[in-house]
C-alpha atoms as a PDB file:
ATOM      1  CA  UNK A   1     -12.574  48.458  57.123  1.00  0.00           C
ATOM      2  CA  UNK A   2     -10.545  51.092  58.342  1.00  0.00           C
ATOM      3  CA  UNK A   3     -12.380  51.591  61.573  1.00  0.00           C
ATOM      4  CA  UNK A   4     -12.325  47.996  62.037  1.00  0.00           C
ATOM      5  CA  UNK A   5      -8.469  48.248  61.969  1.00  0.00           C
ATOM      6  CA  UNK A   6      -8.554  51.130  64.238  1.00  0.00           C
ATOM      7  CA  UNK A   7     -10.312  49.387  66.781  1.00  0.00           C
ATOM      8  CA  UNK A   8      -7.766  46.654  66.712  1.00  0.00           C
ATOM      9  CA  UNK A   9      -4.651  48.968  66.775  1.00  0.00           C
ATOM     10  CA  UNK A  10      -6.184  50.246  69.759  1.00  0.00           C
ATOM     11  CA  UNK A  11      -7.138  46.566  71.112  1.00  0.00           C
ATOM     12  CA  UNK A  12      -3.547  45.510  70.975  1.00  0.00           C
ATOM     13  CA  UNK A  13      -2.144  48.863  72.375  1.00  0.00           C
ATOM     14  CA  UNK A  14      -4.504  48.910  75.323  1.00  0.00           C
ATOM     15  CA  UNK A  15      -2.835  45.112  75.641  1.00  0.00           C
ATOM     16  CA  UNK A  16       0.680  45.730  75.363  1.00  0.00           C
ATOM     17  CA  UNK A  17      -0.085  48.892  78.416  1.00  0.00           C
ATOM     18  CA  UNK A  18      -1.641  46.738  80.677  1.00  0.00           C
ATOM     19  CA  UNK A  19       0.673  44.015  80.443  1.00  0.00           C
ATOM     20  CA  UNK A  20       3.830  46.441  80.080  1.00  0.00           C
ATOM     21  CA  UNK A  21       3.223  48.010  83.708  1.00  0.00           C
ATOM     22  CA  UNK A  22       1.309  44.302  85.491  1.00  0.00           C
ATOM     23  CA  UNK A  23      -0.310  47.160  88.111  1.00  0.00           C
ATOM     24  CA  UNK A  24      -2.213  50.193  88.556  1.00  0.00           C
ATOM     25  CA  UNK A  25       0.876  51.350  90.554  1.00  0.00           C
ATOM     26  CA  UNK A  26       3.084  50.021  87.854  1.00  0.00           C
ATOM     27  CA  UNK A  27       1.220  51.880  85.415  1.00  0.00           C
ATOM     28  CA  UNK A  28       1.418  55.471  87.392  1.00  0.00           C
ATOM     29  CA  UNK A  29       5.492  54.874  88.133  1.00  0.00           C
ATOM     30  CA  UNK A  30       5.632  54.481  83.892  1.00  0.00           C
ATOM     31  CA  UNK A  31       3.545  57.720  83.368  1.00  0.00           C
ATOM     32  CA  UNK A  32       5.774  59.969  86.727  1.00  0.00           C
ATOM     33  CA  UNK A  33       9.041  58.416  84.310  1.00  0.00           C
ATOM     34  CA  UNK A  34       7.462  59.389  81.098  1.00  0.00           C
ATOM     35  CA  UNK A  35       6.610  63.054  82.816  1.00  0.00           C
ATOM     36  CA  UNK A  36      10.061  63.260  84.314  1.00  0.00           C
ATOM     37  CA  UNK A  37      11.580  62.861  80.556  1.00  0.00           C
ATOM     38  CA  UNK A  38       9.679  65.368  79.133  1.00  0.00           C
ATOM     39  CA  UNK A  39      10.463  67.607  81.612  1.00  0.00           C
ATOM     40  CA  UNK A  40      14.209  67.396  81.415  1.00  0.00           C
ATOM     41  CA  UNK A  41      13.718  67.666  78.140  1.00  0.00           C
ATOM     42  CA  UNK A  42      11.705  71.181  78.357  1.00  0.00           C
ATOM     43  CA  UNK A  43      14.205  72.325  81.014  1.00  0.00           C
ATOM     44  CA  UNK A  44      17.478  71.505  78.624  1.00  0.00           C
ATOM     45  CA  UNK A  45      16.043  73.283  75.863  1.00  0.00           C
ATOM     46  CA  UNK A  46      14.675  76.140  77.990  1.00  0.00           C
ATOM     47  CA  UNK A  47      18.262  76.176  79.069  1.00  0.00           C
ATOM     48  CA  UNK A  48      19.908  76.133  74.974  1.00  0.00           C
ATOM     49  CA  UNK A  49      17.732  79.372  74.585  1.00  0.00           C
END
């Protein structure tokens, strides 16, 4: 049971990505945005230290 509702968590996530970005290219401008957050993020910390 629970691996059968693991497997559909992941179903439905997988969905949601694919649809979310429509491309490949979509896809790797969400991941260079979701990169370019974290980084700020590490560099305004860095820079509270």
């Amino acid at each position: 049971m629970k691996r059968l509702f693991v497997v559909i968590v992941a179903v439905l996530v997988g969905g949601f990505a694919i649809a979310g970005c429509n491309t490949i290219a979509g896809m790797g401008k969400d991941i260079e945005a979701a990169g370019g957050a974290v980084d700020k993020a590490a560099t305004d910390t860095k820079k509270k230290m």
